[in-house]
Structures are given as C-alpha cells and as structure tokens.
C-alpha atoms as a PDB file:
ATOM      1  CA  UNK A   1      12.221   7.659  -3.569  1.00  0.00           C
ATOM      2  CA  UNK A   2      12.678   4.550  -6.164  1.00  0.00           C
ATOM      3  CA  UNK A   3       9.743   4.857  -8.820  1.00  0.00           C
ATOM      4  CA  UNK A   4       9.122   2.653 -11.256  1.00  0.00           C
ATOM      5  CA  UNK A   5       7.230   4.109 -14.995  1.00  0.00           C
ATOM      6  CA  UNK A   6       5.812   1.777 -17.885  1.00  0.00           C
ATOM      7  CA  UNK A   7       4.606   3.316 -20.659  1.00  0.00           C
ATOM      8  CA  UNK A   8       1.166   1.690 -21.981  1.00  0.00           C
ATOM      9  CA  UNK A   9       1.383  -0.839 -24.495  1.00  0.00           C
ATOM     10  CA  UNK A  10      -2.229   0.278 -25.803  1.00  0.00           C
ATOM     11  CA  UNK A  11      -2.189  -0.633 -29.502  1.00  0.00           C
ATOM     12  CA  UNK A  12      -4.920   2.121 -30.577  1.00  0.00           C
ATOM     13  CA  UNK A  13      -3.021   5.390 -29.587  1.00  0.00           C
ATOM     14  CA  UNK A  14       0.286   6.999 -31.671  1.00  0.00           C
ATOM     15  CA  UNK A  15       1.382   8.352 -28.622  1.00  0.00           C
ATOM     16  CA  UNK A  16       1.531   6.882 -24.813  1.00  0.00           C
ATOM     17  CA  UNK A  17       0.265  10.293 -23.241  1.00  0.00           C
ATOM     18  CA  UNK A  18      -3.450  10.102 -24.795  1.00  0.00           C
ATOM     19  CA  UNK A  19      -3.611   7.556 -22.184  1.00  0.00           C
ATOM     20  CA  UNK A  20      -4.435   8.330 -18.320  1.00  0.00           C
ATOM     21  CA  UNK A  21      -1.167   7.870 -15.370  1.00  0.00           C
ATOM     22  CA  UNK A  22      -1.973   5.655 -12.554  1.00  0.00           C
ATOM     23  CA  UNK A  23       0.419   6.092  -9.959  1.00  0.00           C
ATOM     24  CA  UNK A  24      -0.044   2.977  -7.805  1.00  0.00           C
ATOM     25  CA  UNK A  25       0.505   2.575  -3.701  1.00  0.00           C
ATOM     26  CA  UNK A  26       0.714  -0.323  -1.981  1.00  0.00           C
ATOM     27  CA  UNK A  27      -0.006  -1.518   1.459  1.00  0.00           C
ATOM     28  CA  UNK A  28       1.251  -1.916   4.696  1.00  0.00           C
ATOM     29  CA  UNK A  29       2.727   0.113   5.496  1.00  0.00           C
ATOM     30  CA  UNK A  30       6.162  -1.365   4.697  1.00  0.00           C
ATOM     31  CA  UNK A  31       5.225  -3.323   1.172  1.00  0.00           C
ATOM     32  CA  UNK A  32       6.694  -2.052  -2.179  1.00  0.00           C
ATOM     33  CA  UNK A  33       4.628  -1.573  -4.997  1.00  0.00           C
ATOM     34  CA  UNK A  34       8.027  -2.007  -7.028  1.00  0.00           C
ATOM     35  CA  UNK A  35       7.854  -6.116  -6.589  1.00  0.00           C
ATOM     36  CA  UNK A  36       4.091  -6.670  -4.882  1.00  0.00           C
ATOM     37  CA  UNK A  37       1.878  -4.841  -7.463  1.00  0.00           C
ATOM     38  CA  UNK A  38       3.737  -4.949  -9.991  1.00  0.00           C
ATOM     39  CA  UNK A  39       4.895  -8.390 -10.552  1.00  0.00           C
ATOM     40  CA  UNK A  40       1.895  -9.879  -8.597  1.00  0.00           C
ATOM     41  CA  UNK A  41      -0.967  -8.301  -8.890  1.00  0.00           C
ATOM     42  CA  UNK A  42      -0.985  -5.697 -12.205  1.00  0.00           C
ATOM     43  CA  UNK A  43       2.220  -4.866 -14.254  1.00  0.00           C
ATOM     44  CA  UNK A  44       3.255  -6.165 -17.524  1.00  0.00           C
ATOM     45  CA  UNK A  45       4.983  -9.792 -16.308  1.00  0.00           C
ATOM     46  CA  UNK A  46       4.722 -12.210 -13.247  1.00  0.00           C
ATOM     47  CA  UNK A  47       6.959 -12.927 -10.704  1.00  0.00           C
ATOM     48  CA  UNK A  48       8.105 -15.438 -13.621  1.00  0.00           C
ATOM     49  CA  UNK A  49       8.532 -12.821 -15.888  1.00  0.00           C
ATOM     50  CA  UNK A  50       5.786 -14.199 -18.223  1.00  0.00           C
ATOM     51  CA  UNK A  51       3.317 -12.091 -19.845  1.00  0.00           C
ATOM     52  CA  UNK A  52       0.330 -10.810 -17.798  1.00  0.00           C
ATOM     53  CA  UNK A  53      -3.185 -11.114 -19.509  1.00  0.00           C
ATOM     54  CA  UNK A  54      -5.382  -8.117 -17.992  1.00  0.00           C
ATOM     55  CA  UNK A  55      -2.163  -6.395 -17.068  1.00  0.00           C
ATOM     56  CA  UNK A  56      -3.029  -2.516 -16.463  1.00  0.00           C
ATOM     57  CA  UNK A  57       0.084  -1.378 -18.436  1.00  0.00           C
ATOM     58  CA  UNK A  58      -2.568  -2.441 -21.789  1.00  0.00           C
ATOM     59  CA  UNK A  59      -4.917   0.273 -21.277  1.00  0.00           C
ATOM     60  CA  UNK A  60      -3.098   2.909 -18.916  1.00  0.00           C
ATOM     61  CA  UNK A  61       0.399   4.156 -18.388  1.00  0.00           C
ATOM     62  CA  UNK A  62       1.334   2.963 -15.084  1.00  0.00           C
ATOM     63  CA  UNK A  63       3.934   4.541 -11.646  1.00  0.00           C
ATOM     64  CA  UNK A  64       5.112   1.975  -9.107  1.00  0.00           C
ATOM     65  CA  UNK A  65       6.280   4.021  -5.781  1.00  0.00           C
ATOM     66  CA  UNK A  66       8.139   2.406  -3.162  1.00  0.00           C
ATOM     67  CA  UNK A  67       6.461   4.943  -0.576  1.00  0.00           C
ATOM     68  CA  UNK A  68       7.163   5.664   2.011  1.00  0.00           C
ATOM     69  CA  UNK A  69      10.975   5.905   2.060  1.00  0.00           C
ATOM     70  CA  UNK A  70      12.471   3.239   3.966  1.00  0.00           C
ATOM     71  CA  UNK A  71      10.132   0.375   1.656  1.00  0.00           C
ATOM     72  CA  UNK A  72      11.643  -0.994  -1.571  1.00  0.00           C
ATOM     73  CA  UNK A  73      14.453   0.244  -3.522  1.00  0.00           C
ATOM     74  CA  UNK A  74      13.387   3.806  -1.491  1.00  0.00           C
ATOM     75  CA  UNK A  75      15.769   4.864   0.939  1.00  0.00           C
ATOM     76  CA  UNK A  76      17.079   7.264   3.264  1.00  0.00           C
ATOM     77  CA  UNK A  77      20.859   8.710   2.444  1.00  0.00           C
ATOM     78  CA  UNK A  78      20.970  10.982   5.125  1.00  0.00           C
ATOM     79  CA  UNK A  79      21.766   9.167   8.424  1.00  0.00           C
ATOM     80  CA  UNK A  80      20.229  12.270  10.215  1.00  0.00           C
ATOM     81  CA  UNK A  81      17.108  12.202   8.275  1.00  0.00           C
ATOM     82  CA  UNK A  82      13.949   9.982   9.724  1.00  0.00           C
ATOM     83  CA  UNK A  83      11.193   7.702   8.785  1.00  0.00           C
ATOM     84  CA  UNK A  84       7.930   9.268   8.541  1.00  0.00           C
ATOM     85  CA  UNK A  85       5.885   8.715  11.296  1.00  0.00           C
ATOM     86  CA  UNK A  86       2.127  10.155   9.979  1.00  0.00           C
ATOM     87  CA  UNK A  87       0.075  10.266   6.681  1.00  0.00           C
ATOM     88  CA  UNK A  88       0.711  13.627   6.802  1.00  0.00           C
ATOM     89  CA  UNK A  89       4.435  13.542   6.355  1.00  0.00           C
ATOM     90  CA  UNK A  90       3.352  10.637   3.744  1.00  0.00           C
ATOM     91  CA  UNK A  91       1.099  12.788   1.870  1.00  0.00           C
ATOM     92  CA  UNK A  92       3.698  15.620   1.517  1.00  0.00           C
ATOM     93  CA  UNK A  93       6.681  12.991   0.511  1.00  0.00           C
ATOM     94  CA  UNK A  94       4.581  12.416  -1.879  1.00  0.00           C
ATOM     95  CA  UNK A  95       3.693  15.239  -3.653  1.00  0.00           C
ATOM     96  CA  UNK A  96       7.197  16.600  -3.177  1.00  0.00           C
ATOM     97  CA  UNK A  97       7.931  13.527  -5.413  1.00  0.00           C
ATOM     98  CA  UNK A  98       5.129  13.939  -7.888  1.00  0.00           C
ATOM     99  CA  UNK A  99       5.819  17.391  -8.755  1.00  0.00           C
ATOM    100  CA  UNK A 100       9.427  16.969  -9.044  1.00  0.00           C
ATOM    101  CA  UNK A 101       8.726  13.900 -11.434  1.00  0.00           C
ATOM    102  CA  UNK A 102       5.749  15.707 -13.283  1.00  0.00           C
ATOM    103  CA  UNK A 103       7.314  18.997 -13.554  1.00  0.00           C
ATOM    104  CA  UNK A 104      11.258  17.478 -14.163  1.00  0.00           C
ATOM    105  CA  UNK A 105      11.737  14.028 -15.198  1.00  0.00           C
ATOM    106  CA  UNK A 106       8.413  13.741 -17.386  1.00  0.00           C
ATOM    107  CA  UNK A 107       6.660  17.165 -18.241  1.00  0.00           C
ATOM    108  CA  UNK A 108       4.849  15.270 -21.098  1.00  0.00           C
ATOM    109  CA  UNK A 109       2.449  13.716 -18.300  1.00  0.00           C
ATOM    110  CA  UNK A 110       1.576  17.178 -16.834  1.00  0.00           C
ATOM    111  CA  UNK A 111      -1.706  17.394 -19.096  1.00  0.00           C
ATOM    112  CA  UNK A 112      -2.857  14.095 -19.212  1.00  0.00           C
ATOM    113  CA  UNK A 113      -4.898  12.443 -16.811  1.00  0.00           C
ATOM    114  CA  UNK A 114      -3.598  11.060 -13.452  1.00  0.00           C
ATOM    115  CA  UNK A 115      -5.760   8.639 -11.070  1.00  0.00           C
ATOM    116  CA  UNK A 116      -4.267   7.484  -7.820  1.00  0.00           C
ATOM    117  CA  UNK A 117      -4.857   4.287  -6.872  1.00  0.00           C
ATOM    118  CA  UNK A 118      -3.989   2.379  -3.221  1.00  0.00           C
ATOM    119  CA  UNK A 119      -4.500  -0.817  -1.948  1.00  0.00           C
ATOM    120  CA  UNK A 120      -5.173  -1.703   1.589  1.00  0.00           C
ATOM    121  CA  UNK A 121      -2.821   0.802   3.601  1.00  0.00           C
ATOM    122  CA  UNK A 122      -1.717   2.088   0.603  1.00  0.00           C
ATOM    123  CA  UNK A 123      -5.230   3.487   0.183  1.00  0.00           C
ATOM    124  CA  UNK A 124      -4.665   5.630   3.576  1.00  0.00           C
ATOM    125  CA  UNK A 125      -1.719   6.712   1.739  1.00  0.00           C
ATOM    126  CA  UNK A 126      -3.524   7.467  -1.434  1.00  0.00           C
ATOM    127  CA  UNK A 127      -5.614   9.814   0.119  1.00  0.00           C
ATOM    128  CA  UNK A 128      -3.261  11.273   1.898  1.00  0.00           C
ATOM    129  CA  UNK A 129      -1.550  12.232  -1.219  1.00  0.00           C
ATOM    130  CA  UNK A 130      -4.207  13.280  -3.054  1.00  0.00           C
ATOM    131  CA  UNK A 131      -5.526  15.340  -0.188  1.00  0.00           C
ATOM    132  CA  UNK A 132      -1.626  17.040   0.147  1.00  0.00           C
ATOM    133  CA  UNK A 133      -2.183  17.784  -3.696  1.00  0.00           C
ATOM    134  CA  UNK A 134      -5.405  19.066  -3.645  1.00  0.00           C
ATOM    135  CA  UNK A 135      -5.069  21.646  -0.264  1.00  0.00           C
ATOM    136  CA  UNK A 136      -1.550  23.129  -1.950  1.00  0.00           C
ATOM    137  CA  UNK A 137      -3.040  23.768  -5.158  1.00  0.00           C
ATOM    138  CA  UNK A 138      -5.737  25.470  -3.291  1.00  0.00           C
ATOM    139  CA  UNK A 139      -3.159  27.218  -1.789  1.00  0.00           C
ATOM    140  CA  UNK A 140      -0.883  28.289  -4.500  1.00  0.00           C
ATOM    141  CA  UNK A 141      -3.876  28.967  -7.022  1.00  0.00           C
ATOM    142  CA  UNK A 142      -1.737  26.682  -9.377  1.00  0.00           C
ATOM    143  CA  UNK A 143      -2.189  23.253 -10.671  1.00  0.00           C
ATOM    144  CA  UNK A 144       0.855  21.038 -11.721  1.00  0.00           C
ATOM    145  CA  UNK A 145      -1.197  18.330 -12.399  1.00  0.00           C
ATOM    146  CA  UNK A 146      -4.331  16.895 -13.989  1.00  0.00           C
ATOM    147  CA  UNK A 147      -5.189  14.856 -11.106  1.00  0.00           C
ATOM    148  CA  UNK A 148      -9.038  13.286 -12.108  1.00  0.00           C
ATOM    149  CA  UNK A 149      -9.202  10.971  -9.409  1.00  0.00           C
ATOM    150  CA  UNK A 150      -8.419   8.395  -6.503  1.00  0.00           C
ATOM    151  CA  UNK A 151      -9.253   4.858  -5.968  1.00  0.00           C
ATOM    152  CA  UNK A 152      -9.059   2.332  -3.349  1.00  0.00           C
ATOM    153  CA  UNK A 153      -8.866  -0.874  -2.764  1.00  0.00           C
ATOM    154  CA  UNK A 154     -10.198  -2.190   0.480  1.00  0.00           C
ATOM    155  CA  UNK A 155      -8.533   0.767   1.719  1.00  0.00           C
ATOM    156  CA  UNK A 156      -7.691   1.115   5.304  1.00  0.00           C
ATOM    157  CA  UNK A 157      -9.241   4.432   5.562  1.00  0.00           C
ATOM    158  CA  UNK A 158     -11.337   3.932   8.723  1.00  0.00           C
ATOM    159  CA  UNK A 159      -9.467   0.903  10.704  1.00  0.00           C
ATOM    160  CA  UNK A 160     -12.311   1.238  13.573  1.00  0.00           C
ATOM    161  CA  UNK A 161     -14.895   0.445  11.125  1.00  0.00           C
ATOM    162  CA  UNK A 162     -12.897  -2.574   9.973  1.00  0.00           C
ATOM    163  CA  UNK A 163     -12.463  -3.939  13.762  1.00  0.00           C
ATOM    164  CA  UNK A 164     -15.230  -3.557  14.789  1.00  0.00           C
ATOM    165  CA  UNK A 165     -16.938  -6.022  11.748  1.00  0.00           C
ATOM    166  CA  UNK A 166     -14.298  -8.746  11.969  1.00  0.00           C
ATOM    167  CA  UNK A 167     -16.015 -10.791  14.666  1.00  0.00           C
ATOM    168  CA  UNK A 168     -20.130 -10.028  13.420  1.00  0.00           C
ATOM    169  CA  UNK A 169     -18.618 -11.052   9.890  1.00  0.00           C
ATOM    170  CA  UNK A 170     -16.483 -14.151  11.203  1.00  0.00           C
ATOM    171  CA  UNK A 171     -20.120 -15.162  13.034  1.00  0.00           C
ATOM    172  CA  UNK A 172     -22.008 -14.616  10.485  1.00  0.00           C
ATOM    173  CA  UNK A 173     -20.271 -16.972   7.282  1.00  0.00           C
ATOM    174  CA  UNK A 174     -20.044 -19.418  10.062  1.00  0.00           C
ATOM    175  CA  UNK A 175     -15.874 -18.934  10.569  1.00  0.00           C
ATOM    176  CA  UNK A 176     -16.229 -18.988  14.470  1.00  0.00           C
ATOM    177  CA  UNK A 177     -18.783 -19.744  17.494  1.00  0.00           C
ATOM    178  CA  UNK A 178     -20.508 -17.630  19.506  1.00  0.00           C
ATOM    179  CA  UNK A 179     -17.348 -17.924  21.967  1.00  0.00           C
ATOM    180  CA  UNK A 180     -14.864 -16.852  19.633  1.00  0.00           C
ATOM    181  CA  UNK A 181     -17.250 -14.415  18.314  1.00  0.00           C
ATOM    182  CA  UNK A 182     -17.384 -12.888  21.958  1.00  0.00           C
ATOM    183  CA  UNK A 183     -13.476 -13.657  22.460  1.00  0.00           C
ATOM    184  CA  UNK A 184     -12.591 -11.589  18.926  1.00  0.00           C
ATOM    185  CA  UNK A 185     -15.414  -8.448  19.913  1.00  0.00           C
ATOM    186  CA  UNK A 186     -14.402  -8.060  23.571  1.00  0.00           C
ATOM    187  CA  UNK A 187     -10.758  -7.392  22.238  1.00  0.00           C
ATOM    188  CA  UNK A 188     -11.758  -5.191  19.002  1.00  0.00           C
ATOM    189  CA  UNK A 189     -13.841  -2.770  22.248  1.00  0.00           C
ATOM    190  CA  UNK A 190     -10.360  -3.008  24.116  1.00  0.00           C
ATOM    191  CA  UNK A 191      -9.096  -1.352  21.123  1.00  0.00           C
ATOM    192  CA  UNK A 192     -11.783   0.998  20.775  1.00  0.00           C
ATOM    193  CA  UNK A 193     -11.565   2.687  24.209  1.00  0.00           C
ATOM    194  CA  UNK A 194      -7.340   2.911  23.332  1.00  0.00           C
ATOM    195  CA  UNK A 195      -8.260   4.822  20.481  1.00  0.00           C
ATOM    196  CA  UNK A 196     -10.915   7.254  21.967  1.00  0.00           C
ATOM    197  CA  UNK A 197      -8.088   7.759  24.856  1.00  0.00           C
ATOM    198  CA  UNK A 198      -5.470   8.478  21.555  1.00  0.00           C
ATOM    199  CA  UNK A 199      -3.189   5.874  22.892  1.00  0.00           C
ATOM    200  CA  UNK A 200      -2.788   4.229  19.114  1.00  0.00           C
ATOM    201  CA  UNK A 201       0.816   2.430  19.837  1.00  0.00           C
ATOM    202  CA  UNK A 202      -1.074   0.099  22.160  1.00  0.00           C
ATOM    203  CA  UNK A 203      -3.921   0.286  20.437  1.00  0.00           C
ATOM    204  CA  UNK A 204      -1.793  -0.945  17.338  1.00  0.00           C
ATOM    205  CA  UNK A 205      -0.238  -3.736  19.548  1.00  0.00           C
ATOM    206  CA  UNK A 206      -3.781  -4.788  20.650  1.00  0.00           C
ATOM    207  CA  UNK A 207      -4.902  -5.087  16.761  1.00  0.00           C
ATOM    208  CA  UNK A 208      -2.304  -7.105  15.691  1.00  0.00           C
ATOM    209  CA  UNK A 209      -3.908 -10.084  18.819  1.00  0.00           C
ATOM    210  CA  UNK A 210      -7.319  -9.112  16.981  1.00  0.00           C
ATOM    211  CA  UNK A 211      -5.212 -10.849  13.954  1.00  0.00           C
ATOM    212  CA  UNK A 212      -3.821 -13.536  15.709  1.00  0.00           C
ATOM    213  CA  UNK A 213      -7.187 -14.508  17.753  1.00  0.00           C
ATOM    214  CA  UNK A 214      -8.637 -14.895  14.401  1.00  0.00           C
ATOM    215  CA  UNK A 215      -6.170 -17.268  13.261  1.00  0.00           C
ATOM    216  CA  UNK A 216      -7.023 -19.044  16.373  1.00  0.00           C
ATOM    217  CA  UNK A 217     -10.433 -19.325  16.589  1.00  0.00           C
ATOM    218  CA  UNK A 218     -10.979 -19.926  12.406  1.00  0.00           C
ATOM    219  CA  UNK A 219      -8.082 -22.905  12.753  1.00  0.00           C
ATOM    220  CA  UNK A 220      -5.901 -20.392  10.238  1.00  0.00           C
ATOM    221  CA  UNK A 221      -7.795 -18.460   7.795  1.00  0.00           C
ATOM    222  CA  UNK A 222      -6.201 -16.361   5.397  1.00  0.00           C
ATOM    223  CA  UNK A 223      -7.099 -13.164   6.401  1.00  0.00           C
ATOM    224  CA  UNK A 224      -6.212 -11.524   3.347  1.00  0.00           C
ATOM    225  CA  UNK A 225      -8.792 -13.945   1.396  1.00  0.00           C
ATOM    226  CA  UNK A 226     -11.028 -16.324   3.545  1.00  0.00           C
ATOM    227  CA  UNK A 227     -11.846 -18.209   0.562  1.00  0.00           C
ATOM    228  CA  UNK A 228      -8.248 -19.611   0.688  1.00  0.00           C
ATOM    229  CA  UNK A 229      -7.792 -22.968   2.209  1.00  0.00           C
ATOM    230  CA  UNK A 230      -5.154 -22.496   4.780  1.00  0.00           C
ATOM    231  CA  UNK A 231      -4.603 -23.987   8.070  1.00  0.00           C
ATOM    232  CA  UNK A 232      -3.376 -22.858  11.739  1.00  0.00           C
ATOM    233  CA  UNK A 233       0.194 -23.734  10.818  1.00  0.00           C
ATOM    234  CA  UNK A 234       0.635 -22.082   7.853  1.00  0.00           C
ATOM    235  CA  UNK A 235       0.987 -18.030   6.685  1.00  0.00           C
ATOM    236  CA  UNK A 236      -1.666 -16.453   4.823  1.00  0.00           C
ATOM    237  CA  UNK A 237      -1.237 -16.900   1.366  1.00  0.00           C
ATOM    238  CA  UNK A 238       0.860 -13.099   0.336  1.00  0.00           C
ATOM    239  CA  UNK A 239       3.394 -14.263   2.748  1.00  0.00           C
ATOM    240  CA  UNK A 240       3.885 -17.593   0.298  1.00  0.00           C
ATOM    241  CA  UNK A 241       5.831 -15.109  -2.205  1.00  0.00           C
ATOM    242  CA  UNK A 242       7.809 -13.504   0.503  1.00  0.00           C
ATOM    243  CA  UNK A 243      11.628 -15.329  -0.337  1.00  0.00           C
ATOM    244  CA  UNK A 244      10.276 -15.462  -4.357  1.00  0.00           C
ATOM    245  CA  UNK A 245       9.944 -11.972  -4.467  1.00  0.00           C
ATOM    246  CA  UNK A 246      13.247 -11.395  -2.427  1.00  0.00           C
ATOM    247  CA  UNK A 247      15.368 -13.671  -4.344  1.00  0.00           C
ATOM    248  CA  UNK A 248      14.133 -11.667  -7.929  1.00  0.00           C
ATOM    249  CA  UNK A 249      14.132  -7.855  -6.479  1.00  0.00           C
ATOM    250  CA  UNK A 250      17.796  -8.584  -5.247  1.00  0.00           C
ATOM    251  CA  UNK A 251      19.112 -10.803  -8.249  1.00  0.00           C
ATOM    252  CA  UNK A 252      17.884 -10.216 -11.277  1.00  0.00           C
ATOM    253  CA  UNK A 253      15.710  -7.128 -11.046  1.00  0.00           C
ATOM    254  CA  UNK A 254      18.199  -5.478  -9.491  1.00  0.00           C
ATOM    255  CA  UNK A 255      20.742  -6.012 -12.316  1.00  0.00           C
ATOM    256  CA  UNK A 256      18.205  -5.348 -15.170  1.00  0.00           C
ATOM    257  CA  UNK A 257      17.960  -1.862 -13.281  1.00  0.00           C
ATOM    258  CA  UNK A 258      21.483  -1.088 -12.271  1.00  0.00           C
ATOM    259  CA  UNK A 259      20.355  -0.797  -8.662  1.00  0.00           C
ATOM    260  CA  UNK A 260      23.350  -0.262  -6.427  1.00  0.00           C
ATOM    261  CA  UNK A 261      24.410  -3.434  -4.377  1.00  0.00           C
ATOM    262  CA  UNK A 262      24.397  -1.944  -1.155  1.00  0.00           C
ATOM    263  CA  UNK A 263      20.443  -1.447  -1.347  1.00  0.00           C
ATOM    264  CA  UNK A 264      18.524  -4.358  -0.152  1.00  0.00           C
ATOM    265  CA  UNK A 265      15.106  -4.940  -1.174  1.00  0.00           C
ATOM    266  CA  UNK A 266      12.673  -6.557   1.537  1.00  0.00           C
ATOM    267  CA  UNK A 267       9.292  -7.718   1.192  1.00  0.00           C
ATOM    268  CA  UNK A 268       8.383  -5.905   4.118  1.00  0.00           C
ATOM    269  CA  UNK A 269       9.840  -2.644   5.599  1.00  0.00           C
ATOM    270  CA  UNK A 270       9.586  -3.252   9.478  1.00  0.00           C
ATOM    271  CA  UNK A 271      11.713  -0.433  10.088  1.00  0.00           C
ATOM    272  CA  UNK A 272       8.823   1.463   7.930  1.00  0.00           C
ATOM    273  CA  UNK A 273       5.821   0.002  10.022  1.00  0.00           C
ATOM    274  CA  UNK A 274       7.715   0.750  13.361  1.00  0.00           C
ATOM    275  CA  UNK A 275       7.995   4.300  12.795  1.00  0.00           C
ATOM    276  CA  UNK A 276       4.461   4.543  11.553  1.00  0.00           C
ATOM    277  CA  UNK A 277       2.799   2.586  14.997  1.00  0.00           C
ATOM    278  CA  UNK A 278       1.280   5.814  16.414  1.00  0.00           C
ATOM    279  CA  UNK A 279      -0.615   6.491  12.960  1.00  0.00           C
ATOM    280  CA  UNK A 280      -1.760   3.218  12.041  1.00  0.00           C
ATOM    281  CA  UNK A 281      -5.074   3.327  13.573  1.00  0.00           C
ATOM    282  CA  UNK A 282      -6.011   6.767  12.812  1.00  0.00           C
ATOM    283  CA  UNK A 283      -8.806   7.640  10.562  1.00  0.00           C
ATOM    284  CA  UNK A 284      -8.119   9.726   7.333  1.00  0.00           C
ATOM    285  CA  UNK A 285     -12.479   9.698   6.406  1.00  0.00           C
ATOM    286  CA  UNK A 286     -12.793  13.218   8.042  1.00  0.00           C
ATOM    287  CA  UNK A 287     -10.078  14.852   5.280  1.00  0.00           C
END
C-alpha cells in the first residue's frame, strides 16, 4: 500500500511530532489521495507544483493513502491475492497498514495525535478504519496509537439518505420540474426496495441512472458542485483534471519518487470500484 508522509512545515514547533497526524482517504472508491488530495485539494503544491496557501501540511503533519489496494501507486503483487470487496476488508487493510507504519517505519508518531479524515467514499472508509482500530484495541487491551478522532467530508456513510434527498433538493433550488422531480424519486424508491431485498449490485447499477437522470433533467449540472456552470455535454468539473493528473503521477511524480515503471497510476481505479459493487450502497451509521 503506496503512502505518502509530509512532515508539517509549522514554523512555531522545534520538532514536527508536537503537531497532530492526519492520515487522509479519498473517495470513490477507486480515487488516490496520492494525486487528488494532495495536489488538488490540501498538500503543500498544486497540480502545478506551486505553493498552496491554506495547505494542511502548515499546521498538521499530513498521510496520503492510496487505499484500497488496487488505487494509486497501491498495488497487488500477488496474482492470487484479490481486491477487497467490503469496508470490512477495507477497514482491516487499513489498520494492518497503520500499525505496521506506526509501530515500524515511524514510531516517533505513536504518541502524538492522529485524526482520520475521508472525503466522500473515503469517509465510509474512514470509519471503517477507525472502527477496525477501535474494536481490536478493545480486543487486545492495547493501544498502538493515539487515535483522537475522525472526520468527514460529505461522507458517504448512509447512501439511502443521500438518494433519497437528490430529487426534494433538485425541486426545491429550482434545478428540475415537478416531472423530473417525479422521474429522479420514482427511480431513487426503485433503489430503495433493491436495497431492503440486499440486492446492492443492481441496486448500485440503478444509482449510477439516478446520476445520469440528473444530468438530464438539470441540462448537466455538476454534481459534485451545483454552483458550477456546466452543461449536458460536458463532465463535471473533477473529471476536468483527469489526463492533468495522469500525465504528472506517471511523468514527473513518478521520477521524483523512484516509482517503478511498470506501475501505472490512474485517476480512477475501475478495477477497485468493480470489486467493491456489492458494498457500495451499504450503510456503515449502525457501527
């Protein structure tokens, strides 16, 4: 599992490690944290390798994961080994991970303060982790960590909750009629009844026309942020970096790092999101 560490570049401390660890997730499932959060959304430099003002890395020490394996620079060696295909197996990748790195590669971190933060499916992931943490240290009567606390970021905890909003919302800033509004509901209730019969492949399928309805009926909104101006022919917005972000992970990131040449970093791990179809829709709120 490819990880990524920068040490804070907080000017009032002598030492990194009287700041708190954020080990960040992202989304998904299938997008690295390695090139998405870090160069666009928090690290120390833009996907033009500029300075970032506000980065993260000036108040905290901050860990990119490409998790799952299969997403990023992460990857499987073992031909007979598989993708995971729950949080579950997530949430123990990960703290199989974490306690190598904590306990290995960086003891120094082991008494300082760690917050977990994951955006949008990488919040599902999040909490899987931190729930895998917290029930074996229950277990074991033995902390490795000092793990203070999770975050999320329009976390995809609860994806019923979420579908069953998008067409009241949609209505109600005036994004569709009451005929798409009907359209976009009758097919989030489809997806409803797939779920309560635990048939979440097709009820995976079925979201992702939720998605594309929306795009219909809105003439293209960007999904991601419906304040973007966007139109019916065009991807939302994140998918604007997708070659950007390719180009730099496989050129010169990948030679700054010494990755080897045979790894190929993707802006999205289909493979990843495949494998994880039967979990997608499940609901982690109850852990």
């Amino acid at each position: 599992m490819f990880w990524w560490l920068y040490y804070t570049s907080h000017n009032h401390v002598s030492n990194y490690t009287e700041r708190p660890l954020i080990i960040w997730l992202q989304g998904g499932p299938g997008m690295p944290s390695s090139g998405y959060g870090n160069f666009l959304e928090i690290g120390p430099q833009n996907a033009s390798f500029h300075k970032r003002e506000g980065s993260f890395v000036e108040n905290f020490n901050v860990l990119f994961v490409d998790n799952p394996v299969g997403v990023g620079y992460s990857y499987i060696s073992d031909e007979n080994t598989k993708l995971v295909t729950n949080g579950n197996e997530i949430g123990e990748d990960m703290y199989n991970f974490f306690k190598i790195f904590i306990t290995t590669r960086h003891p120094e971190f082991q008494n300082v303060s760690v917050y977990v933060f994951g955006e949008s499916y990488g919040g599902k992931m999040a909490t899987e982790f931190v729930y895998s943490v917290t029930k074996k240290e229950k277990k074991d009567n033995l902390k490795f960590c000092n793990l203070k606390g999770l975050a999320l970021g329009d976390a995809y905890i609860s994806p019923l909750d979420y579908l069953e909003h998008y067409a009241p919302l949609a209505l109600n800033l005036g994004l569709v009629d009451k005929r798409g509004f009907t359209r976009i509901d009758e097919l989030a209730k489809q997806i409803q009844v797939l779920i309560n019969k635990k048939e979440f492949k097709k009820a995976a399928n079925t979201e992702n026309a939720v998605i594309d309805l929306l795009y219909y009926e809105t003439l293209g909104i960007d999904v991601n942020n419906i304040l973007a101006k966007t139109n019916s022919t065009k991807l939302p917005k994140v998918w604007d970096y997708m070659y950007l972000l390719e180009n730099m992970m496989n050129n010169e990131v990948k030679k700054e790092l010494n990755i080897t040449e045979n790894i190929t970093w993707k802006f999205f791990g289909d493979d990843l999101y495949q494998s994880l179809k039967g979990d997608l829709l499940k609901s982690v709120t109850t852990k």
